[in-house]
C-alpha atoms as a PDB file:
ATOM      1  CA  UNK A   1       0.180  37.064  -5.682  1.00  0.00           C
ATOM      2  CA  UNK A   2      -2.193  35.716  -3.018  1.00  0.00           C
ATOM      3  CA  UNK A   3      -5.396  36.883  -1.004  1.00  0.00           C
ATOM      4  CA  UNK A   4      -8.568  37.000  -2.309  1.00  0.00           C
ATOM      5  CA  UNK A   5      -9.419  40.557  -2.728  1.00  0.00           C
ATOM      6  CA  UNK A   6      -8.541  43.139  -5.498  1.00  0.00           C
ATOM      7  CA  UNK A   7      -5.613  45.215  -3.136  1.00  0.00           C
ATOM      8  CA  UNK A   8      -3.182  41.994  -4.220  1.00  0.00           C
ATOM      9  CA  UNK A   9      -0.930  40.915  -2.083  1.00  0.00           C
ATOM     10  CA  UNK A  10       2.412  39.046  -2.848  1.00  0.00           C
ATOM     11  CA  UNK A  11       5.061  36.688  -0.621  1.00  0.00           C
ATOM     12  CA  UNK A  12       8.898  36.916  -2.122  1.00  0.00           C
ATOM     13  CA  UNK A  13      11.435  34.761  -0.602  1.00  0.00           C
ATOM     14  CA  UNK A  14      14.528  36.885  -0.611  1.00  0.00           C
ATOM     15  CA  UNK A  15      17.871  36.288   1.369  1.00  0.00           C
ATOM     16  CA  UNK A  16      17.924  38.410   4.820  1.00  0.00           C
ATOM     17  CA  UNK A  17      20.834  40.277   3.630  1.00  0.00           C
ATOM     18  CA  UNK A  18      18.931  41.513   0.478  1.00  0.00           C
ATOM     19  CA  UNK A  19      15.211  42.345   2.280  1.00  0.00           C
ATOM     20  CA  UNK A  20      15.945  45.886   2.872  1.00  0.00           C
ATOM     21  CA  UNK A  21      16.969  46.577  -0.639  1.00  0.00           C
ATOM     22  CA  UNK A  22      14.546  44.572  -1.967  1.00  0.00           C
ATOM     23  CA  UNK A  23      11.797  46.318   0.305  1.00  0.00           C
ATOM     24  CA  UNK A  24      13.000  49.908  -1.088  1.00  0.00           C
ATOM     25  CA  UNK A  25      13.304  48.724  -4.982  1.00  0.00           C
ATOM     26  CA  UNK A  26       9.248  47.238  -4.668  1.00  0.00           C
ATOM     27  CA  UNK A  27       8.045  49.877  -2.563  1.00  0.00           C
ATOM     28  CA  UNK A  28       9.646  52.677  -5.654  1.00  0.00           C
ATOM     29  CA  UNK A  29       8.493  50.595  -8.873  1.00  0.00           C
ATOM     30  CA  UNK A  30       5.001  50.279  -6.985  1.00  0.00           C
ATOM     31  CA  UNK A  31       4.744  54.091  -6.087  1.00  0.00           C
ATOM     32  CA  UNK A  32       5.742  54.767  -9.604  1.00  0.00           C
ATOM     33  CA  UNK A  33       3.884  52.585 -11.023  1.00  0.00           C
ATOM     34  CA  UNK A  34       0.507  52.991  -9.214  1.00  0.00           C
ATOM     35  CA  UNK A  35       0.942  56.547  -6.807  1.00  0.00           C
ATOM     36  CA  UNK A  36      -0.023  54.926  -4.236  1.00  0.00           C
ATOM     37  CA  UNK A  37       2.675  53.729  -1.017  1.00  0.00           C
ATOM     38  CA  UNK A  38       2.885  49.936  -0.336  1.00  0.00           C
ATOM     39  CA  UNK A  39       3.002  48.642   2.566  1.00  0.00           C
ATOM     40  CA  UNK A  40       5.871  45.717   2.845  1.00  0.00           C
ATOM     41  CA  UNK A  41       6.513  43.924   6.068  1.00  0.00           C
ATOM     42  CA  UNK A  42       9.629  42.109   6.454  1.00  0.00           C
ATOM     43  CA  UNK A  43       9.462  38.604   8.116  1.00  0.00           C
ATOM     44  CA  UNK A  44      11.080  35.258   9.470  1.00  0.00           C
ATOM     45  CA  UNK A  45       9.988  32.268   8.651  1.00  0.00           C
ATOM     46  CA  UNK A  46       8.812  30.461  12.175  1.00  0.00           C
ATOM     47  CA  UNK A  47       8.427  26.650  12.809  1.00  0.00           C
ATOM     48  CA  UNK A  48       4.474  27.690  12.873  1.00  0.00           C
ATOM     49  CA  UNK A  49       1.690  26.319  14.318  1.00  0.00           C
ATOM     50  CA  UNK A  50       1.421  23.506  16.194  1.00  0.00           C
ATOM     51  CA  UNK A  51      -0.713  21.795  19.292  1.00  0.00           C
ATOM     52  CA  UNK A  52      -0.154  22.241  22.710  1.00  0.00           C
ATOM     53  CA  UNK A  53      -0.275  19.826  25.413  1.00  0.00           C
ATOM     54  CA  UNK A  54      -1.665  21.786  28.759  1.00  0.00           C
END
């Protein structure tokens, strides 16, 4: 988990093949677990940030 406040929020590294499964199985055990819909946002990893010479 990460953030600071009580909502939670956690980061899983999972192959791009796998995300949208994974995204459906979390978002289910969540809902049952809690009643309440997650919201998941599937990402890339970038190169991030970095300066910029103008």
């Amino acid at each position: 988990m990460t953030g600071a406040g009580f909502g939670g929020c956690a980061v899983a590294l999972v192959q791009s093949a796998a995300a949208a499964g994974f995204a459906r199985a979390v978002s289910a055990a969540f809902h049952n677990a809690t009643g309440l819909t997650a919201q998941i946002y599937i990402c890339r990893p970038s190169a991030g940030a970095s300066i910029v010479s103008t």
